[in-house]
Protein backbone atom coordinates (compact mmCIF):
# COMPACT_ATOMS: atom_id res chain seq x y z
CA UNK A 1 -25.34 5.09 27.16
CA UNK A 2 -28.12 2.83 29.01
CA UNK A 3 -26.73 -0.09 31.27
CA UNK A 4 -28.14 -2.66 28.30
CA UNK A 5 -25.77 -1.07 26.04
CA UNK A 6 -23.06 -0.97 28.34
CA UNK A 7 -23.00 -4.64 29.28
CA UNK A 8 -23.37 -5.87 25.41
CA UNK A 9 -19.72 -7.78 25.49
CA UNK A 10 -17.48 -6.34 22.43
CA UNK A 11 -16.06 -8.36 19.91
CA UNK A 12 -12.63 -9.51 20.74
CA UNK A 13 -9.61 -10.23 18.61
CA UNK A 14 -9.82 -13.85 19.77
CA UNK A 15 -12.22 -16.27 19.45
CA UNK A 16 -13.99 -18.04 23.29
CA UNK A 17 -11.35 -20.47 22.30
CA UNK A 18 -8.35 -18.29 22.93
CA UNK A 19 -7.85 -18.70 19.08
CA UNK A 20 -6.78 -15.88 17.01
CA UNK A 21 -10.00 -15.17 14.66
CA UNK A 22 -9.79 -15.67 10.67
CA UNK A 23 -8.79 -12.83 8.41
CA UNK A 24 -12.00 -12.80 6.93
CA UNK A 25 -13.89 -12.23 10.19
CA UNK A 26 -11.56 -9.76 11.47
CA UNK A 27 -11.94 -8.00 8.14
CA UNK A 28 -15.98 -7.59 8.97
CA UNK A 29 -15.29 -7.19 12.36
CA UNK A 30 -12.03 -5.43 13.51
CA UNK A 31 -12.83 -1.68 14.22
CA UNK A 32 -16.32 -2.29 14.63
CA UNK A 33 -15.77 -3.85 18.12
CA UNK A 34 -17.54 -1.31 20.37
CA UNK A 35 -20.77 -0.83 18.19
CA UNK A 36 -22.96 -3.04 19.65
CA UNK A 37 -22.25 -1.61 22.92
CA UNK A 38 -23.24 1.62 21.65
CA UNK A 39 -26.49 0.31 20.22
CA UNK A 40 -24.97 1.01 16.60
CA UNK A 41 -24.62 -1.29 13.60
CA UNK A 42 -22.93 0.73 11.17
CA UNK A 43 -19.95 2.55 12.19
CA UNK A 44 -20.58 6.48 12.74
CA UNK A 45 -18.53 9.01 10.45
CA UNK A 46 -17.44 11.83 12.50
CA UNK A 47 -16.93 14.80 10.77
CA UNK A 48 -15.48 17.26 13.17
CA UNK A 49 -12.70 19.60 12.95
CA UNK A 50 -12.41 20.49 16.09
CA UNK A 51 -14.23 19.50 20.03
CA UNK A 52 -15.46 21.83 22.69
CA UNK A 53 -13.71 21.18 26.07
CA UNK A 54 -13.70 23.53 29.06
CA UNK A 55 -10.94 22.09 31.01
CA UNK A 56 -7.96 24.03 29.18
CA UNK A 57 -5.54 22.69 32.03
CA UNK A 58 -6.57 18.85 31.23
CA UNK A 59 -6.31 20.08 27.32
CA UNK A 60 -2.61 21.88 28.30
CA UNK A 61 -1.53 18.18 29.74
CA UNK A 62 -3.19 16.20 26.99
CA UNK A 63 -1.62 18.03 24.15
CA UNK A 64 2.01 18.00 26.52
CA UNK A 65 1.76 14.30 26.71
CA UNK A 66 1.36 13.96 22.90
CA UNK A 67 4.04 16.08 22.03
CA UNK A 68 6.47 13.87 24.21
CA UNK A 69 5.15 10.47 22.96
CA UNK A 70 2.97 10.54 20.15
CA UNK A 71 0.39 8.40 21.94
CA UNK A 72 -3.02 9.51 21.32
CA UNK A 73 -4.76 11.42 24.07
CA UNK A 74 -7.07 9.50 26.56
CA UNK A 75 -10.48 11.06 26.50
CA UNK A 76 -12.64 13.04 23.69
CA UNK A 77 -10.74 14.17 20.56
CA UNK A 78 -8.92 17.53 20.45
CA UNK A 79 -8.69 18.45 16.76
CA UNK A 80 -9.04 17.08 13.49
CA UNK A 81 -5.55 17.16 13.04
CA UNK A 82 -4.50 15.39 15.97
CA UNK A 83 -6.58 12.67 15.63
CA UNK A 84 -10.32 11.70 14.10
CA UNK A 85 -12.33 8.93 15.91
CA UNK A 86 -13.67 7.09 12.28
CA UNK A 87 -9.99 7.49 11.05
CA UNK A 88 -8.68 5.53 14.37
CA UNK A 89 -11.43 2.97 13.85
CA UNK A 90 -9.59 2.10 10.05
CA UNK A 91 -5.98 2.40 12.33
CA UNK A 92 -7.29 -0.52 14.46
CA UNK A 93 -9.01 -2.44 11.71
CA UNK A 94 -5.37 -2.42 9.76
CA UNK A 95 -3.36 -3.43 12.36
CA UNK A 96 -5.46 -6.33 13.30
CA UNK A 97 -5.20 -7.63 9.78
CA UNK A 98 -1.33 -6.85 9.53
CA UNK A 99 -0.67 -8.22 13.07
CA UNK A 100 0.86 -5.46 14.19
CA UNK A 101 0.33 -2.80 17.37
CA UNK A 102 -0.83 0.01 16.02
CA UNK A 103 -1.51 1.84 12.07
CA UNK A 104 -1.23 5.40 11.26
CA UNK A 105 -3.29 6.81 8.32
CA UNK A 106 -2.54 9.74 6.23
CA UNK A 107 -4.00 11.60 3.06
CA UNK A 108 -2.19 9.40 0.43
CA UNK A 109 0.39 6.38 0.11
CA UNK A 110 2.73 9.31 -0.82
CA UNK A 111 1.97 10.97 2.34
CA UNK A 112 2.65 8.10 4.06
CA UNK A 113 5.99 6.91 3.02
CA UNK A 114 6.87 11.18 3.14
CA UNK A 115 6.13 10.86 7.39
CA UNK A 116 8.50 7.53 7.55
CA UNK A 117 10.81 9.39 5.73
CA UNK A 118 10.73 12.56 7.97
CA UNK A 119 10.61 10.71 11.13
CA UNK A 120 13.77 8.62 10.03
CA UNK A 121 15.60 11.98 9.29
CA UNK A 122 14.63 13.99 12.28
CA UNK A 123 17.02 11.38 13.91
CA UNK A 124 19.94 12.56 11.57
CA UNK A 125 19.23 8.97 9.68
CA UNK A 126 19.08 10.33 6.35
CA UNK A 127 20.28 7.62 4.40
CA UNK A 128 18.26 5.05 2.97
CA UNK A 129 18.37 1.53 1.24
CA UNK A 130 16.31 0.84 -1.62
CA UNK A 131 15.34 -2.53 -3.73
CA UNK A 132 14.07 -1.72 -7.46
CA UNK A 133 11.05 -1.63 -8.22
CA UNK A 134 9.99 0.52 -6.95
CA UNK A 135 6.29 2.27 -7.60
CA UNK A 136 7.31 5.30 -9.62
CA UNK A 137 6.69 8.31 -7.20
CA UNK A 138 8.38 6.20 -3.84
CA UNK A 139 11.45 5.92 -6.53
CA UNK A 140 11.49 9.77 -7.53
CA UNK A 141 11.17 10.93 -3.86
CA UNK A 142 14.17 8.83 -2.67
CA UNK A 143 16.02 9.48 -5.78
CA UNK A 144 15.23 13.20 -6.10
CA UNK A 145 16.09 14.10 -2.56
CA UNK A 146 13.19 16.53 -1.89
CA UNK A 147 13.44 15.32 1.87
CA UNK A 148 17.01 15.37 2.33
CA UNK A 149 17.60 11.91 1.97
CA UNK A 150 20.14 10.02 0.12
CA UNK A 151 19.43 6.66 -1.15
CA UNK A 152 21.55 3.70 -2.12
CA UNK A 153 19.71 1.07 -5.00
CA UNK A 154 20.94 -2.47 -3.79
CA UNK A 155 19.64 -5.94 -4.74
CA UNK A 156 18.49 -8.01 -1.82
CA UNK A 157 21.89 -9.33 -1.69
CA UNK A 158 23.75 -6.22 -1.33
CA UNK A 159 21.65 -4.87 1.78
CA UNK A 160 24.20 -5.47 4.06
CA UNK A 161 27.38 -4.27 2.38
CA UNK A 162 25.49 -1.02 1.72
CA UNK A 163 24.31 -0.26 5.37
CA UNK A 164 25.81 2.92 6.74
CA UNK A 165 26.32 3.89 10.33
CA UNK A 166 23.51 7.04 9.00
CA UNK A 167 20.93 4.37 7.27
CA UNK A 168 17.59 5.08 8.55
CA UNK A 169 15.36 3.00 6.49
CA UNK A 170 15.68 -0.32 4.25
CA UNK A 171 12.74 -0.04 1.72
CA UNK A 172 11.41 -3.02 -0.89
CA UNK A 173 8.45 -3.70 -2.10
CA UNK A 174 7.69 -7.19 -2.91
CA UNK A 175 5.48 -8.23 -5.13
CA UNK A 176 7.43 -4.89 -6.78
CA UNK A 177 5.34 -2.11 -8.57
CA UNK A 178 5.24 -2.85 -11.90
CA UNK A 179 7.29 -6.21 -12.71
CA UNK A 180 5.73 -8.10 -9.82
CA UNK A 181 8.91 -9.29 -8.91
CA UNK A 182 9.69 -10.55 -5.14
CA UNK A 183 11.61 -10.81 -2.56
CA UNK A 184 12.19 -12.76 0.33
CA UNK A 185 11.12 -10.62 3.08
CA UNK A 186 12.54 -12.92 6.01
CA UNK A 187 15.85 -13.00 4.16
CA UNK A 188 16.17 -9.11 3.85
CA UNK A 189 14.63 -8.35 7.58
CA UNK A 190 17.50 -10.45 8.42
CA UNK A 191 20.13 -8.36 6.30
CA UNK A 192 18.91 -5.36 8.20
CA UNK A 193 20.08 -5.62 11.09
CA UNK A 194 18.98 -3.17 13.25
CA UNK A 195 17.83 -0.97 10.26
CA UNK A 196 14.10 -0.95 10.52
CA UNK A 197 12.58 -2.45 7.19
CA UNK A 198 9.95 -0.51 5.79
CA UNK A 199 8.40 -3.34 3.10
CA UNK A 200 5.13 -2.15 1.00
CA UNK A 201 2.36 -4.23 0.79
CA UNK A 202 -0.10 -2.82 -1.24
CA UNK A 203 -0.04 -5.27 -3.66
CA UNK A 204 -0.27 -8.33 -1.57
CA UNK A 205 -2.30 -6.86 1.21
CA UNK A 206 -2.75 -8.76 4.25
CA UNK A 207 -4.76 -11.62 2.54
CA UNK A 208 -1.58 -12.54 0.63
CA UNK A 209 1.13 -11.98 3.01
CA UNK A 210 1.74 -10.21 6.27
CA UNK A 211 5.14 -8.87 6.11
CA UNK A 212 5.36 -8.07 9.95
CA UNK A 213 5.62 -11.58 10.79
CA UNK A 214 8.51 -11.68 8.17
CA UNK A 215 10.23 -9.03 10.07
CA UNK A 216 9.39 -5.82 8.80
CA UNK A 217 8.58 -3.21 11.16
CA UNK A 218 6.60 -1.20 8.52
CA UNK A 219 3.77 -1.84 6.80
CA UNK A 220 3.58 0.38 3.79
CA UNK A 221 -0.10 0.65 2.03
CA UNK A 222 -1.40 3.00 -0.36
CA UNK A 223 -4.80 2.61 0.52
CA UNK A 224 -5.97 4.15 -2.39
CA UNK A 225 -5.77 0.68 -4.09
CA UNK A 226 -7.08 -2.66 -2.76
CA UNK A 227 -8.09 -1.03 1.04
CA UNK A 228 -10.45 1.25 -0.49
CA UNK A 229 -11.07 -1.32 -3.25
CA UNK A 230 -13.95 0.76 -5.55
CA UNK A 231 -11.37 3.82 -6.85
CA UNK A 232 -12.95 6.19 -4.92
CA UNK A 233 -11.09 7.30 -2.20
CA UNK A 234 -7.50 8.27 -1.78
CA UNK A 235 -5.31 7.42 1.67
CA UNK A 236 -2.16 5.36 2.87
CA UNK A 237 -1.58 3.73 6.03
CA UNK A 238 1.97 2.64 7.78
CA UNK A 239 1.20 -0.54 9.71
CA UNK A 240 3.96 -0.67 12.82
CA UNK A 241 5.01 -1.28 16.58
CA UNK A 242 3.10 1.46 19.16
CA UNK A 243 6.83 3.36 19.31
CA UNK A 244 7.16 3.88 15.86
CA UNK A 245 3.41 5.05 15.63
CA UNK A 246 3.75 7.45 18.28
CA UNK A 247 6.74 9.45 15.89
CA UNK A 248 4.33 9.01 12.90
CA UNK A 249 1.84 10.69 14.56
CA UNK A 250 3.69 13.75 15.72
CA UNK A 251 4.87 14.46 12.06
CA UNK A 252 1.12 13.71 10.63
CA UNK A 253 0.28 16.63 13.42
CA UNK A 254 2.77 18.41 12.62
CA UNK A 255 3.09 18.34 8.81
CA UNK A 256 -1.13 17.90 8.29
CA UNK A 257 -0.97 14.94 6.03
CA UNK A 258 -3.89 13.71 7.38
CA UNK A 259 -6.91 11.45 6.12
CA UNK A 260 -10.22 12.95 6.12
CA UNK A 261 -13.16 11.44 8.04
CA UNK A 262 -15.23 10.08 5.24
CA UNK A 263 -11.98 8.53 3.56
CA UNK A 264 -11.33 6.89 6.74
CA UNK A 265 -14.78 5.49 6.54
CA UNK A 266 -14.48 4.64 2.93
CA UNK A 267 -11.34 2.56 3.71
CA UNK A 268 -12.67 0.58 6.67
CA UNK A 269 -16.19 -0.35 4.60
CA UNK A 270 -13.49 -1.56 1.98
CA UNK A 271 -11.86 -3.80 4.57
CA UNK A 272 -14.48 -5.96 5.13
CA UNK A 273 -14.82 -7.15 1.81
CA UNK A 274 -11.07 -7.12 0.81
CA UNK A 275 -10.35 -11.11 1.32
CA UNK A 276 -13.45 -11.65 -0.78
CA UNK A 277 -12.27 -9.34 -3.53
CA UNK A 278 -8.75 -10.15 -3.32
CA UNK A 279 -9.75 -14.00 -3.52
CA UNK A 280 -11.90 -13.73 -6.42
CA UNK A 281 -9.71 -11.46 -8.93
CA UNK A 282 -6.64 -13.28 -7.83
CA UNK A 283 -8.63 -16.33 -9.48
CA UNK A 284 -9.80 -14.65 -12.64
CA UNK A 285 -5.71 -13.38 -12.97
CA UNK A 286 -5.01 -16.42 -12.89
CA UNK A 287 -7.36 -17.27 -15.75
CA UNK A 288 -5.58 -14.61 -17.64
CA UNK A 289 -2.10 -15.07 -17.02
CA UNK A 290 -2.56 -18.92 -18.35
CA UNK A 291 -3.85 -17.54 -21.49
CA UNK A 292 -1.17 -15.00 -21.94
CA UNK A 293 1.57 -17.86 -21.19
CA UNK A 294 -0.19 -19.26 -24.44
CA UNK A 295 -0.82 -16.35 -26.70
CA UNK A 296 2.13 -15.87 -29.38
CA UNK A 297 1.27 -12.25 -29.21
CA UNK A 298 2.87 -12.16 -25.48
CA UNK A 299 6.79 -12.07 -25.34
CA UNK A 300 6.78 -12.77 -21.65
CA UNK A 301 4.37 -12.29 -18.61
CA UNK A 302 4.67 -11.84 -14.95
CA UNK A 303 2.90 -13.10 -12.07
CA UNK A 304 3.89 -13.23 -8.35
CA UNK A 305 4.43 -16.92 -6.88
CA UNK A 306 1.86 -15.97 -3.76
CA UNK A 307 -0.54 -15.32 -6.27
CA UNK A 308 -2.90 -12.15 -6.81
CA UNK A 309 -4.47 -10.14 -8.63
CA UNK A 310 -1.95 -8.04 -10.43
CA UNK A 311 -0.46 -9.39 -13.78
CA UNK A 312 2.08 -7.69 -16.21
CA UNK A 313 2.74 -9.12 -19.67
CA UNK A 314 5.15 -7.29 -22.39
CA UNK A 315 3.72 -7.62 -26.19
CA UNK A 316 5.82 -8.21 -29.04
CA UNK A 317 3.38 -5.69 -30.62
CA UNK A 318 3.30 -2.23 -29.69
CA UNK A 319 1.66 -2.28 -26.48
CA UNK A 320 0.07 1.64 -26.80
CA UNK A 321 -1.99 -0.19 -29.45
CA UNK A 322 -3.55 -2.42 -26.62
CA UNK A 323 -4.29 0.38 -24.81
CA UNK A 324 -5.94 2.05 -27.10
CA UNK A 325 -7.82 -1.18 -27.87
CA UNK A 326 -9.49 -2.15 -25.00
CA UNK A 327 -13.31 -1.33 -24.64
CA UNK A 328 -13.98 -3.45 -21.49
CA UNK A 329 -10.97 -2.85 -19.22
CA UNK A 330 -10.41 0.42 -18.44
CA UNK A 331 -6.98 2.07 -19.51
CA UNK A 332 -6.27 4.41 -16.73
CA UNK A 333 -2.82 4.16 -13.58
CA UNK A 334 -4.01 3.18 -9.80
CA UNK A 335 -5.02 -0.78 -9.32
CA UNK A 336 -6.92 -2.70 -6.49
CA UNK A 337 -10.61 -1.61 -8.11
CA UNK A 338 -13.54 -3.81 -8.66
CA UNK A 339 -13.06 -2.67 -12.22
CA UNK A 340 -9.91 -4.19 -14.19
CA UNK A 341 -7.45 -1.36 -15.23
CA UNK A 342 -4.22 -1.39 -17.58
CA UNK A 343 -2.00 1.04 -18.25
CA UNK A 344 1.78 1.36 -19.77
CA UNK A 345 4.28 1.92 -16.71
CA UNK A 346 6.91 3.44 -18.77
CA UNK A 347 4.56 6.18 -20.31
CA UNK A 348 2.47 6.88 -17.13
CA UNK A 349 3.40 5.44 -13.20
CA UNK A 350 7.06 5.12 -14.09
CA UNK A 351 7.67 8.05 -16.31
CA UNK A 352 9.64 10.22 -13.22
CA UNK A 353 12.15 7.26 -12.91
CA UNK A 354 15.47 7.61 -15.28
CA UNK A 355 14.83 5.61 -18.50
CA UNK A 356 18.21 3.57 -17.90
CA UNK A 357 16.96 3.15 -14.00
CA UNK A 358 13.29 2.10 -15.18
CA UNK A 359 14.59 -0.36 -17.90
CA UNK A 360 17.43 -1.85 -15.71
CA UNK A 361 15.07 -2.28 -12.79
CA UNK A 362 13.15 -4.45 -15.73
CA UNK A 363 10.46 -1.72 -16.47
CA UNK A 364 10.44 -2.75 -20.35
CA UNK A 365 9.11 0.19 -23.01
CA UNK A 366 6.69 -3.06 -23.99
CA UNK A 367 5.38 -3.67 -20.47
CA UNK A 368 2.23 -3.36 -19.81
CA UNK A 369 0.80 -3.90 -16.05
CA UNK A 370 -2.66 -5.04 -15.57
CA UNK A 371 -5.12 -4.72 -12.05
CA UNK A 372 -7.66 -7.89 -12.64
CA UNK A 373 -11.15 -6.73 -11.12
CA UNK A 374 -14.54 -8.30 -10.40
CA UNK A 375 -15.41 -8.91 -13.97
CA UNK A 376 -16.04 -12.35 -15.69
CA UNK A 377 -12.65 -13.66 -17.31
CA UNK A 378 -13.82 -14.61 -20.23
CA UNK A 379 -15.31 -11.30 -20.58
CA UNK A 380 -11.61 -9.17 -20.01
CA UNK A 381 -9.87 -11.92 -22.09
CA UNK A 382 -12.10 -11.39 -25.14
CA UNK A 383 -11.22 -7.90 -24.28
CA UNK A 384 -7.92 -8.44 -24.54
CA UNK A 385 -7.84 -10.93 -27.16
CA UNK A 386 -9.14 -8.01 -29.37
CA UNK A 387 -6.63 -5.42 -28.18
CA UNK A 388 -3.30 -7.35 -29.24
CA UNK A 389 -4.49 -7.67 -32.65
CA UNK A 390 -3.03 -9.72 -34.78
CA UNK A 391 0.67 -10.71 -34.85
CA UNK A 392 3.75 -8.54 -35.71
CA UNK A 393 4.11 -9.45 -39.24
CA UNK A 394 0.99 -10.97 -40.00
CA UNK A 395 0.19 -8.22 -43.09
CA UNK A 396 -3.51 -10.21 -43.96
CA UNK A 397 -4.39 -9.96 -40.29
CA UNK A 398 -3.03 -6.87 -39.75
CA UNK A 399 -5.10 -5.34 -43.04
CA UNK A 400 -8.19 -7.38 -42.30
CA UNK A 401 -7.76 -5.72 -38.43
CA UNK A 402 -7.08 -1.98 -39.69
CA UNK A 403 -10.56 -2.72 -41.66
CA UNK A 404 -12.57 -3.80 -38.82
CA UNK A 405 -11.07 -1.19 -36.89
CA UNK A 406 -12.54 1.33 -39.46
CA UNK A 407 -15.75 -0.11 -39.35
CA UNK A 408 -15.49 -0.18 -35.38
CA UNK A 409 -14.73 4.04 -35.46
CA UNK A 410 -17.31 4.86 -37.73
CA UNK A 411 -19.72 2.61 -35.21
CA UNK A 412 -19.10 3.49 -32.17
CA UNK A 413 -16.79 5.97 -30.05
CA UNK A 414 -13.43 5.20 -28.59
């Protein structure tokens, strides 16, 4: 490094001010800090397994020091599955935008909540409390016990009552996966106690609410979905305090759950556009959702009070009809895309929860849960004004319908 490059200042978390800067420039900026320094622009993807080092005594104290704390090693990397420089440059850019001290990344959302989970247990804190909805998979892993753990479903009121002297973990996720439904994250950090609250944010994201400053000490995101932001990378991330980072690590060594180089560099290119992105389909589902609120084809439709992208709406039709009607929107699970997606919880992301568990939760067999993307919004709702046909009932609509829908099949494919 020449001394030009070493005395170009760094960005810094604040602005000359002393004020904290705006999510949207931390978003570009966070993780990128030490670039200009190095006389870079774009951030490097390292794509090493492993690094050469020839003092094995400094490599015997490194590797000692993580074992005791978790904290990553001063110095050049060790091995991929320790720790990957472009990964750790996503870690920092997360944190920054979820306030907290530190983010751990791992190989999926699933991965993710599995190291919480582990770390939690390894303590003999096996017992966890759980808010419905959940996303489907979280909600089969507590329920199915595949990690030892035993779980106790609660609402937010009954947090408290059901705390156990072996609870490791309080988990909710708020707006909830698929009803949208939240929660009042102060209120249930505050039920907790001294229960850590693990609260998952992937459907808010940072831009909509930061549930740290609520009082969660995790951040659950499967970055899959509105980090990544273009469906084409798979990762989660656990935004937390440096202790709790330092245990995550040890089991992401440990276990290998980690997230490869180029998805790390996937998901930090997606965080500099994610306000943007989140902004703008929030606005279209808003569009949407007051044109549902109208249609007499829609029984009922959900949208979170802070707003966002995500919208579900039950049909008094049958709603595997609309997904076999849309053209536009593409009918397919995951959310958080540039593209909009739709897809029928109770057939697909929800079909490992119990049926009574899924429909008490509110998981309808009519619900259908929509991820609003990038497209115009009159564009998806004449989309979608096709797909719910005509009303239940209506036997001229419905005949003129299965007509054009003739004409359609002979036209075109599905």
């Amino acid at each position: 490094m020449d001394s030009a490059a070493a005395s170009t200042p760094a960005y810094d978390a604040v602005r000359p001010s002393g004020a904290p800067r705006a999510l949207a420039t931390e978003a570009v900026h966070a993780g990128r800090d030490d670039l200009a320094r190095q006389g870079l622009h774009a951030p490097p993807i390292d794509l090493s397994t492993t690094y050469p080092s020839y003092d094995s005594r400094g490599e015997a104290a490194r590797i000692d020091a993580f074992a005791a704390t978790g904290a990553e090693p001063d110095g050049p990397p060790v091995y991929g599955r320790l720790g990957n420089p472009t990964v750790a440059r996503f870690e920092t850019a997360l944190a920054r935008l979820e306030g907290t001290e530190s983010a751990v990344a791992f190989a999926s959302g699933m991965a993710a909540l599995t190291a919480v989970l582990l770390a939690r247990a390894s303590t003999g804190l096996r017992h966890v409390v759980a808010v419905r909805p959940l996303y489907g998979c979280s909600d089969h892993l507590l329920t199915a016990g595949l990690l030892g753990t035993e779980v106790t479903w609660t609402d937010p009121a009954g947090i408290t009552d059901a705390l156990r002297p072996d609870t490791g973990l309080v988990m909710v996720e708020s707006p909830a996966n698929p009803t949208l439904a939240e929660v009042d994250l102060r209120a249930v950090a505050h039920a907790c106690g001294s229960v850590p609250l693990l609260a998952d944010n992937t459907f808010a994201t940072p831009v909509l609410q930061r549930p740290a400053e609520q009082g969660a000490r995790l951040v659950l995101h499967s970055a899959t979905k509105y980090l990544g932001g273009h469906g084409d990378v798979l990762g989660g991330v656990v935004a937390c305090d440096e202790e709790f980072a330092g245990v995550l690590r040890r089991v992401r060594f440990a276990t290998g759950g980690v997230l490869h180089p180029l998805a790390g560099y996937l998901l930090l290119r997606g965080l500099s556009t994610l306000p943007v992105r989140v902004r703008a389909a929030s606005a279209t589902a808003a569009d949407l959702v007051a044109r549902l609120r109208a249609d007499p084809r829609v029984a009922r439709v959900h949208h979170p009070r802070i707003g966002g992208a995500m919208i579900a709406f039950e049909t008094h039709g049958d709603p595997h009809e609309v997904i076999a009607g849309v053209r536009l929107i593409t009918p397919a699970v995951s959310l958080g895309s540039v593209d909009s997606l739709i897809q029928h919880p109770a057939s697909i992301s929800h079909r490992v929860v119990d049926a009574d568990d899924r429909r008490n939760a509110g998981v309808s067999d009519r619900l259908l849960r929509m991820s609003v993307g990038l497209e115009d919004a009159a564009d998806l709702w004449a989309d979608l004004d096709t797909a719910l046909g005509a009303l239940p009932g209506d036997a001229a609509a419905v005949g003129a319908a299965g007509a054009a829908g003739q004409v359609l099949a002979g036209g075109r494919p599905a």
